[in-house]
Protein backbone atom coordinates (compact mmCIF):
# COMPACT_ATOMS: atom_id res chain seq x y z
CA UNK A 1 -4.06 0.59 22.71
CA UNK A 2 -4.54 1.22 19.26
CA UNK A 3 -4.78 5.18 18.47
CA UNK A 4 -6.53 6.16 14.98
CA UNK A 5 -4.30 8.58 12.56
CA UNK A 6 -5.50 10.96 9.35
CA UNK A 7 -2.87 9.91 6.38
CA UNK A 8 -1.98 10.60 2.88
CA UNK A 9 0.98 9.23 1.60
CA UNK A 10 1.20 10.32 -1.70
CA UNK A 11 2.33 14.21 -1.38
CA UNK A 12 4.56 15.44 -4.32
CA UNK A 13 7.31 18.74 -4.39
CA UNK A 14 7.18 20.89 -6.91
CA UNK A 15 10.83 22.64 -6.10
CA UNK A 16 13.25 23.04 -3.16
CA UNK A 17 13.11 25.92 -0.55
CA UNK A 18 15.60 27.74 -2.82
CA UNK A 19 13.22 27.62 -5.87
CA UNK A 20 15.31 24.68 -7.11
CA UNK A 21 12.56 22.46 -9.21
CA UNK A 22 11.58 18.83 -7.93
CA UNK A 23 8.26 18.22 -9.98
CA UNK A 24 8.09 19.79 -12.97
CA UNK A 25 4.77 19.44 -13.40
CA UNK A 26 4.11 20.44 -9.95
CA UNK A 27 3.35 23.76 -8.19
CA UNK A 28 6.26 25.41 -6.97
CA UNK A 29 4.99 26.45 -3.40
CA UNK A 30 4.56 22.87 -2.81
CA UNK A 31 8.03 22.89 -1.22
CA UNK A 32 9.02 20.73 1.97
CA UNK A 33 8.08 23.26 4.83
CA UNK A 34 5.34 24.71 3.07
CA UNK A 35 3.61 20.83 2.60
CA UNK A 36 3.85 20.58 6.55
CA UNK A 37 2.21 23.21 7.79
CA UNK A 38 -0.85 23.03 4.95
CA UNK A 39 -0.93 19.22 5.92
CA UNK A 40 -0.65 19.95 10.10
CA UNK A 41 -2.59 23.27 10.08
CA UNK A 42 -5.04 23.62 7.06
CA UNK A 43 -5.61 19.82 6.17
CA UNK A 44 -5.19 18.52 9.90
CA UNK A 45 -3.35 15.15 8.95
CA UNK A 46 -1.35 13.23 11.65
CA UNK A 47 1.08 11.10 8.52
CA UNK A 48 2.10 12.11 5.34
CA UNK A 49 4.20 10.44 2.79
CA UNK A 50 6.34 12.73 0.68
CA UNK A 51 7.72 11.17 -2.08
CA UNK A 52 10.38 13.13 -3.57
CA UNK A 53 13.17 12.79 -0.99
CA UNK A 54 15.25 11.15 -2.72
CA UNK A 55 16.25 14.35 -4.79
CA UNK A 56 19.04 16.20 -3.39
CA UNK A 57 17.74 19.25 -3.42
CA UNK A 58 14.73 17.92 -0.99
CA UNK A 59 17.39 16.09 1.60
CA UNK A 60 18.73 19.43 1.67
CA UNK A 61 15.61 21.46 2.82
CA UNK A 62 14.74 17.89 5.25
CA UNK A 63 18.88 18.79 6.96
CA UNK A 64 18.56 22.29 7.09
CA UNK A 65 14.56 21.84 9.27
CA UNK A 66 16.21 18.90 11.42
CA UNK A 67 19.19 21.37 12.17
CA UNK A 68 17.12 24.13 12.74
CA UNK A 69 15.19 21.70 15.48
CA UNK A 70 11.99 21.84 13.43
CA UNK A 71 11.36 18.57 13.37
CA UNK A 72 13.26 15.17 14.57
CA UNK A 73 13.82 11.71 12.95
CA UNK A 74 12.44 9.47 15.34
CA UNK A 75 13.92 5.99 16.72
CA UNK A 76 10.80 3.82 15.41
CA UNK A 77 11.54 5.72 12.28
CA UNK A 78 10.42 8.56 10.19
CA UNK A 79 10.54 12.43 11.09
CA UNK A 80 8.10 13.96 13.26
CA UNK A 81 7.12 17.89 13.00
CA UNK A 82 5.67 20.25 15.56
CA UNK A 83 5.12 17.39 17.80
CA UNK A 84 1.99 16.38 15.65
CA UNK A 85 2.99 15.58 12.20
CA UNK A 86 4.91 11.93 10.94
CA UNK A 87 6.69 12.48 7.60
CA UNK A 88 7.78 9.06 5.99
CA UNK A 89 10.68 9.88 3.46
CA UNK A 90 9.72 8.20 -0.32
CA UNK A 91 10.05 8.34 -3.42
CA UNK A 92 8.59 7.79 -6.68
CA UNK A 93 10.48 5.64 -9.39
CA UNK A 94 9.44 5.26 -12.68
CA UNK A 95 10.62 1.62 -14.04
CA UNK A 96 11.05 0.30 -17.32
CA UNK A 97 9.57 -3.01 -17.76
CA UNK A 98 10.97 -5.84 -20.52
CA UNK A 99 7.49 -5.92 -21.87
CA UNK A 100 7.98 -1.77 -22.78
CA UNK A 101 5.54 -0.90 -19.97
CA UNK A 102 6.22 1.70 -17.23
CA UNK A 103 5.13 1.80 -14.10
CA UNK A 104 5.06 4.07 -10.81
CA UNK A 105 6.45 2.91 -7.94
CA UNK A 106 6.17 4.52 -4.40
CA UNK A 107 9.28 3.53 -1.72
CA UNK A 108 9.42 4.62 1.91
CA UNK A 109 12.08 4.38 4.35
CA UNK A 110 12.71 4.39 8.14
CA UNK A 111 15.57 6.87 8.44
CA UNK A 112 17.03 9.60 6.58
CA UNK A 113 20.29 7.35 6.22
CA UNK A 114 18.32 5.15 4.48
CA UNK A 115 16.69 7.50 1.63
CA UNK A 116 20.06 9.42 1.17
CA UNK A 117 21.90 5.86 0.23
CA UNK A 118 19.07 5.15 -2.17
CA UNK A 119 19.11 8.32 -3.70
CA UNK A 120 23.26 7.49 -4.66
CA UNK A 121 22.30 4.06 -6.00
CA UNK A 122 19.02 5.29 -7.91
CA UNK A 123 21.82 7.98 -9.07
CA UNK A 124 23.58 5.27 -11.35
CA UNK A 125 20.22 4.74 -12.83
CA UNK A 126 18.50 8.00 -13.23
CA UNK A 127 19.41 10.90 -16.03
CA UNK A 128 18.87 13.37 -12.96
CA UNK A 129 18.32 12.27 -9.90
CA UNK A 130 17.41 16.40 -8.43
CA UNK A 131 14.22 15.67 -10.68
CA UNK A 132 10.75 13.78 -9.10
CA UNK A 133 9.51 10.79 -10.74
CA UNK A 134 12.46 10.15 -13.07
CA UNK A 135 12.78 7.13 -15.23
CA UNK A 136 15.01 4.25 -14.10
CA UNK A 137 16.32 1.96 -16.17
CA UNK A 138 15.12 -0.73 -14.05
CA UNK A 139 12.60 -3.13 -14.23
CA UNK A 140 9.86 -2.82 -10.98
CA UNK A 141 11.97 -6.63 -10.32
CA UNK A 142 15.32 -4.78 -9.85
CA UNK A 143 13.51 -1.65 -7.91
CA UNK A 144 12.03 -3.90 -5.44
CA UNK A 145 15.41 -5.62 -4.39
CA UNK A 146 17.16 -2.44 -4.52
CA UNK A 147 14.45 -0.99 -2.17
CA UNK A 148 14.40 -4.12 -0.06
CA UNK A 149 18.46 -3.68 0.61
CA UNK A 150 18.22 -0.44 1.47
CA UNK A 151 15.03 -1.09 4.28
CA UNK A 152 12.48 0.10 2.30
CA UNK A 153 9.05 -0.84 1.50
CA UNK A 154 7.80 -0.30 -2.01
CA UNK A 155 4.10 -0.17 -3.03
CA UNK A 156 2.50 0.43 -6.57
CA UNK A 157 1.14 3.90 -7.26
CA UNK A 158 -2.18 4.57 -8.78
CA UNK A 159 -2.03 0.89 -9.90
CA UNK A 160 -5.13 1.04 -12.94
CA UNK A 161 -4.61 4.40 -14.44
CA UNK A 162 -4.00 4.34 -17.99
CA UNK A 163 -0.59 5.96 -18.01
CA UNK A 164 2.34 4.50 -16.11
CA UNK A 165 0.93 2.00 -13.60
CA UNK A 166 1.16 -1.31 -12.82
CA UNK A 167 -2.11 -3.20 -14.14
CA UNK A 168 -2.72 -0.18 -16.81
CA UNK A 169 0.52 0.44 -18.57
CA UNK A 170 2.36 -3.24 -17.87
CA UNK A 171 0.72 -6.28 -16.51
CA UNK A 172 -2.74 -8.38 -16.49
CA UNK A 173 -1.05 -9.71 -13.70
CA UNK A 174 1.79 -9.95 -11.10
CA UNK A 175 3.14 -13.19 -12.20
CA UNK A 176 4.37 -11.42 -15.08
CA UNK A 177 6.95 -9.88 -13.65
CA UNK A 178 6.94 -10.64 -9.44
CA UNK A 179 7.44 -14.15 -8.12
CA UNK A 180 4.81 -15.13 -5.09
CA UNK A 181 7.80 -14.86 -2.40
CA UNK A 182 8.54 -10.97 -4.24
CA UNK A 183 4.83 -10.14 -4.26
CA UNK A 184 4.47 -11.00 -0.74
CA UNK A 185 7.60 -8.28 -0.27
CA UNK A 186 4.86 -5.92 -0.90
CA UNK A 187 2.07 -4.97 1.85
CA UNK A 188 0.04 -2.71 -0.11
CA UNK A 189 -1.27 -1.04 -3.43
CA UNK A 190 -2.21 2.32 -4.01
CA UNK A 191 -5.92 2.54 -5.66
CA UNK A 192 -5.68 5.94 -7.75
CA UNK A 193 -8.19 8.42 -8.18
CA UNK A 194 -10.19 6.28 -10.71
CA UNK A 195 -10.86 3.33 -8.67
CA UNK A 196 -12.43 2.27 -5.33
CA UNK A 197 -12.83 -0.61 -3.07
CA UNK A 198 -15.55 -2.24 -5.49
CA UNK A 199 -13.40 -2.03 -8.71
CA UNK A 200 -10.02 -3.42 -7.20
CA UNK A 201 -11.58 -6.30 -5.85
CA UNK A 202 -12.59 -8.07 -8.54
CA UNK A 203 -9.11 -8.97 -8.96
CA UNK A 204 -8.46 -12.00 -6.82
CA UNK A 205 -4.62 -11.21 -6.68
CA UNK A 206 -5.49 -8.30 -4.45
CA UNK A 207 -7.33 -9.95 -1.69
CA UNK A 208 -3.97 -10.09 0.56
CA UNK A 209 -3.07 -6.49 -0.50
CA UNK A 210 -3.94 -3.53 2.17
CA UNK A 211 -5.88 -0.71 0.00
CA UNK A 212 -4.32 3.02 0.09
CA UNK A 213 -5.98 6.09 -1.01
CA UNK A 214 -3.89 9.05 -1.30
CA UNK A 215 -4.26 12.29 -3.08
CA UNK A 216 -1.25 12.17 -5.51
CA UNK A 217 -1.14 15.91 -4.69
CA UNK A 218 0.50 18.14 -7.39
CA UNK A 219 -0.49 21.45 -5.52
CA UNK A 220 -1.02 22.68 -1.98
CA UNK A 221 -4.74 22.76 -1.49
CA UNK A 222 -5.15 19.08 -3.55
CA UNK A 223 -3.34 17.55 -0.06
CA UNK A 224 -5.99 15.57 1.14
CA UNK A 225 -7.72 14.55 -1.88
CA UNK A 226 -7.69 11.44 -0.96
CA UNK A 227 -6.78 10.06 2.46
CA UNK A 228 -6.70 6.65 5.18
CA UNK A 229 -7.45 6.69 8.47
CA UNK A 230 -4.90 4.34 9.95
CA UNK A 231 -5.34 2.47 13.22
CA UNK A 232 -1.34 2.31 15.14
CA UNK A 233 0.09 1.59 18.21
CA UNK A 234 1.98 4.82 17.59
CA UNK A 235 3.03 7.56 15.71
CA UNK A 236 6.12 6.10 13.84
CA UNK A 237 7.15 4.70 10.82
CA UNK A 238 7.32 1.17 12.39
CA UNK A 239 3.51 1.09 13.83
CA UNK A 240 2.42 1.96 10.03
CA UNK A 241 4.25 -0.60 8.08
CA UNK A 242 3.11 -3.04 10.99
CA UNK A 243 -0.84 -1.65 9.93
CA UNK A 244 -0.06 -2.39 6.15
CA UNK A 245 0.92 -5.99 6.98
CA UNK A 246 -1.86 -6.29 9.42
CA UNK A 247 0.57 -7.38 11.79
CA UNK A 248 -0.77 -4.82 14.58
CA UNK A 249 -2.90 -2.12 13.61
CA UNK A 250 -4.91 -1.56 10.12
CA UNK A 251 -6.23 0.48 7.62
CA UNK A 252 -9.68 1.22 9.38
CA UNK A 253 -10.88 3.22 6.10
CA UNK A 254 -10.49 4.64 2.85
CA UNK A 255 -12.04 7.88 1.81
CA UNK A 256 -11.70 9.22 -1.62
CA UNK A 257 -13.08 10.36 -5.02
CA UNK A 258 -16.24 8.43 -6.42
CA UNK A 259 -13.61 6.86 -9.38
CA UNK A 260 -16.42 8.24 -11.50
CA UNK A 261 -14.52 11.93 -10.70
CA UNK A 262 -11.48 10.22 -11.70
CA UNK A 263 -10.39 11.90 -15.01
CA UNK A 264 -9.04 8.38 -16.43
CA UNK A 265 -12.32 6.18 -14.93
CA UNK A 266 -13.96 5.64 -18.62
CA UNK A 267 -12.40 5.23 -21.86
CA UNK A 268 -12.10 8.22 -24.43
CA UNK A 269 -11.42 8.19 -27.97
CA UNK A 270 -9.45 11.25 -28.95
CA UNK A 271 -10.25 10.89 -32.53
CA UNK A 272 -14.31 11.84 -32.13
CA UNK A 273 -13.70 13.31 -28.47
CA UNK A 274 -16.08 10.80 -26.72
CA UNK A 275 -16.26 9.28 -23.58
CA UNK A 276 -18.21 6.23 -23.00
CA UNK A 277 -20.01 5.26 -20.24
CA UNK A 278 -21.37 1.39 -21.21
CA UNK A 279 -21.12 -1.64 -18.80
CA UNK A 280 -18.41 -3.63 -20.99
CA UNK A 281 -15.03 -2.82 -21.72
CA UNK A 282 -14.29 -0.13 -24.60
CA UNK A 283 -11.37 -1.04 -25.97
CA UNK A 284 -12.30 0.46 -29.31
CA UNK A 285 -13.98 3.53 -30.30
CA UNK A 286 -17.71 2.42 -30.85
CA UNK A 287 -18.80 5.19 -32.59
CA UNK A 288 -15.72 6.40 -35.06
CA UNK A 289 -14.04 2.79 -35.07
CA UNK A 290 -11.13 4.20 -33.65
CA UNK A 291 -8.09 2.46 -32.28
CA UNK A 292 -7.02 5.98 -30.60
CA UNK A 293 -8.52 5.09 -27.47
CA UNK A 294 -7.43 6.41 -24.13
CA UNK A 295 -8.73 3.22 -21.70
CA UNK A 296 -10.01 4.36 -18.84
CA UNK A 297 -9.53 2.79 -15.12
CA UNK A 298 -12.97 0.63 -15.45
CA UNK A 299 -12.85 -0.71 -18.93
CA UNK A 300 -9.05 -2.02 -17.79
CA UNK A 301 -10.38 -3.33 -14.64
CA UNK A 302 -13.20 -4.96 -17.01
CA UNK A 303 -11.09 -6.60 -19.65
CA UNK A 304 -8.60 -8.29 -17.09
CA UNK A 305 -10.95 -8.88 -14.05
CA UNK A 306 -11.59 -12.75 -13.01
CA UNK A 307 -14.37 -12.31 -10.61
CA UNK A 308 -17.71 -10.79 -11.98
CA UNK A 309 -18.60 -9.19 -8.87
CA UNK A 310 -16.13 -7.65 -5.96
CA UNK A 311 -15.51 -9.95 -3.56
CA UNK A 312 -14.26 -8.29 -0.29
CA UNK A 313 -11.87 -10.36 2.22
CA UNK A 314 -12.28 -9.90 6.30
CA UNK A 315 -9.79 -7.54 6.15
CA UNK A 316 -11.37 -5.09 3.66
CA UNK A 317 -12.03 -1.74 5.25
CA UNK A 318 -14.99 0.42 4.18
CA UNK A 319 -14.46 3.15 1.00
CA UNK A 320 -16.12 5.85 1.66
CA UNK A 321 -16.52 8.34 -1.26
CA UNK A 322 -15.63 11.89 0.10
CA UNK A 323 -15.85 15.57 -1.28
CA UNK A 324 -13.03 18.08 -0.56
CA UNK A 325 -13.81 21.12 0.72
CA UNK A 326 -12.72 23.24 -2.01
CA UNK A 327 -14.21 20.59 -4.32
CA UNK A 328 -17.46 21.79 -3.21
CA UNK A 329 -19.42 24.47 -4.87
CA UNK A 330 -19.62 27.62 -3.51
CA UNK A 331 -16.64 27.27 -1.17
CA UNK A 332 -13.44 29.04 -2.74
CA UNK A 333 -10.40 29.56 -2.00
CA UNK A 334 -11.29 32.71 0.31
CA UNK A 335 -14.32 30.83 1.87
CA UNK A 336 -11.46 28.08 2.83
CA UNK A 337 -9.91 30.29 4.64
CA UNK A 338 -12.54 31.72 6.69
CA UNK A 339 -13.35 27.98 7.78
CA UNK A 340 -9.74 26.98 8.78
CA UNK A 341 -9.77 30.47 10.78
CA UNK A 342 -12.90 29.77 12.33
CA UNK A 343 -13.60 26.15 12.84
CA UNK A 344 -10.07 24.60 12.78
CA UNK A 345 -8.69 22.00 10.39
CA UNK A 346 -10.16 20.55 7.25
CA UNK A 347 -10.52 16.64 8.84
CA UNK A 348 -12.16 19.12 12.32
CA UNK A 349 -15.16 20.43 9.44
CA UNK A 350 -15.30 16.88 7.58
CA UNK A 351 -15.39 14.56 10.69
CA UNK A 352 -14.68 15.76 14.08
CA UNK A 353 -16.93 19.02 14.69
CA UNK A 354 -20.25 18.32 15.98
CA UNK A 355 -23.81 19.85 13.69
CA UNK A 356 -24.18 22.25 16.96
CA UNK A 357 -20.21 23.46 16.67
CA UNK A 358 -20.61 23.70 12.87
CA UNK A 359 -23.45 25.84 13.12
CA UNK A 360 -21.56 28.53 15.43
CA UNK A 361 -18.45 28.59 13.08
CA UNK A 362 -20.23 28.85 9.25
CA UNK A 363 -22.89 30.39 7.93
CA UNK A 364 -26.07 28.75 7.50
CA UNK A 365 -25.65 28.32 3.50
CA UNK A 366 -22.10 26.86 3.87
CA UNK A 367 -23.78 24.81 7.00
CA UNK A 368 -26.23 23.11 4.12
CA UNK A 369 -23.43 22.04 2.11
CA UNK A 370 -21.05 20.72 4.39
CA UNK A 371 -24.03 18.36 5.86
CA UNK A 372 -24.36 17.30 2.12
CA UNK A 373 -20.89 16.64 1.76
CA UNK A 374 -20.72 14.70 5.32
CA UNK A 375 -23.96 12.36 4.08
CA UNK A 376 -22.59 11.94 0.36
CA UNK A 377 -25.72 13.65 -0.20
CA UNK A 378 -24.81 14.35 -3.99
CA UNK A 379 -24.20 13.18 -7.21
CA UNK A 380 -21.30 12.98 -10.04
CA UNK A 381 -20.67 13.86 -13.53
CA UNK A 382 -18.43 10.78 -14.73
CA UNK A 383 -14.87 12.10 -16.43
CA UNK A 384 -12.46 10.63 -19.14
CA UNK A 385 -9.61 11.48 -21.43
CA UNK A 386 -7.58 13.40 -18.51
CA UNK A 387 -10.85 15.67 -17.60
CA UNK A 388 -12.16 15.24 -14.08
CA UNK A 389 -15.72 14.72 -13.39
CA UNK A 390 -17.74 16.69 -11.33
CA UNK A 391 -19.32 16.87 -8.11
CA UNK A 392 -23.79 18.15 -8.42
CA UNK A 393 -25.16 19.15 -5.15
């Protein structure tokens, strides 16, 4: 019997639990212990995908909680915490393609073992392999065999997003670069925080692909951001790669951003400082004549789409556009805490906690909002040119 899961499997660490640093641009409290009990406790996911493990300085914080008895690598694969909590060990490679594009790539693997060989091979191909998100002097080609050999899975990260991604940075297409036989290697895609459902399936390409959204999370309270809930016959590494082939389980649904809060969803020209919110393409600056465009996530989508209109296969699960709770106004950081205190787990406010058991937990103003948030009772301020849009109650 099929059990349903909370995931996000695109969690980022910002340094080691000696203060080494992983992710430069990353928080440094995002360390490994720290990410599982926000993601367990505060954020009350069931699978997270942490995808800096390949650094030393993380396998070294992963051995010291497995030694400790913290947590315990599992025989289906993947590490479980507190009983509650499936961590599948990735990383994040950054290729370099023939064409001069680069693209993210997210790889997860069964076992420890596994990730702790790849991170010596990667090492060979990496300036510094302690660093997240380094780049490899491999094309996405060579990464994918290299991950295949060492019994990973590899899956494109935020695959439209103007900088460093597969069909924004490299490719119109995955002939370029993947034969049909490699691109079947590769169960799913990872949709970004500029695009939903609707955009990535006007490319016909992707019917066969299973849809992630993850929160790319660069800081503690941003796990979440974006998150699956997965269908399995268990909690293990093996029952989720079988739901990402559709083999046994699924992807029941996606919640995330409207791609219209997505701070790449809509071109920008840096020259005049617009951003441009028009039903074709803007490649070019309409009203400077500017070539110093930053393309956003839709007006890529636009210019290299075959099908006019999204069309969804069987398999498609529903995208349903979510607001974080500290993403809505009037609920800070202290707030936050008051609700994890008093009415358990973020995913306990957003979807398990009845209206009555709400009501005895919040106050009636919070109440309001929460009810908005749970009937996408609101509205958005579009972003562009690396500034997120906004959420209007």
């Amino acid at each position: 019997m099929l059990k349903k899961f909370f995931a996000d499997l695109h969690i980022h660490i910002g340094g080691g639990g000696d203060g080494s640093p992983v992710k430069i641009t990353a928080s440094r409290k995002l360390n490994f212990p720290n990410i599982l009990k926000e993601a367990a406790f505060k954020k009350g996911l069931d699978i997270i995908g942490i995808i800096d493990c390949a650094s030393p300085v993380v396998l070294k914080d992963i051995d010291k909680m497995l030694a400790e008895g913290k947590m315990r690598e599992l025989d289906e694969g993947g590490i479980l915490y507190s009983d509650q909590l499936l961590i599948l060990p990735g990383a994040e490679i950054e290729s370099r393609e023939k064409n001069g594009g680069q693209v993210h790539y997210l790889s997860f693997f069964p076992k420890i073992r596994q990730i702790k060989e790849f991170s010596t091979t990667m090492d060979n191909y990496i300036t510094n392999i302690t660093l997240s998100s380094q780049a490899a002097s491999l094309t996405g080609k060579e990464l994918l065999k290299i991950v295949d050999y060492h019994g990973g899975i590899m899956i494109p990260a935020h695959i439209f997003t103007p900088h460093k991604s597969f069909y924004g940075r490299a490719f119109k297409t995955y002939s370029e670069i993947f034969s049909p036989a490699e691109w079947e290697m590769i169960p799913a895609i990872e949709l970004g925080l500029s695009a939903d459902t609707n955009m990535a399936d006007l490319m016909p390409e992707l019917s066969d692909k299973t849809f992630l959204s993850n929160s790319d999370a660069h800081s503690l309270p941003k796990i979440a951001r974006e998150y699956n809930i997965m269908e399995l016959e268990g909690l293990n590494f093996n029952s989720v790669f079988k739901a990402l082939k559709r083999k046994s389980g699924r992807i029941k649904k996606n919640y995330g951003l409207n791609p219209e809060l997505g701070k790449y969803h809509r071109s920008h020209c840096e020259n005049c400082d617009s951003t441009f919110e028009v039903e074709k393409a803007v490649l070019k600056c309409p009203k400077c004549g500017s070539d110093k465009v930053i393309v956003g996530v839709k007006d890529r989508i636009l210019e290299i789409a075959e099908n006019k209109a999204p069309e969804h296969p069987v398999h498609r699960p529903e995208y349903i556009y979510q607001v974080p709770l500290l993403d809505i106004p009037g609920i800070g950081k202290k707030t936050a805490a008051k609700l994890f205190k008093n009415c358990g787990t973020e995913m306990d406010i957003i979807h398990n906690l009845t209206a009555a058991e709400l009501e005895k937990c919040m106050s009636s103003r919070i109440l309001k909002k929460i009810k908005k948030a749970r009937q996408q009772d609101f509205s958005f301020q579009a972003g562009g040119g690396g500034t997120y849009g906004k959420v209007i109650f």
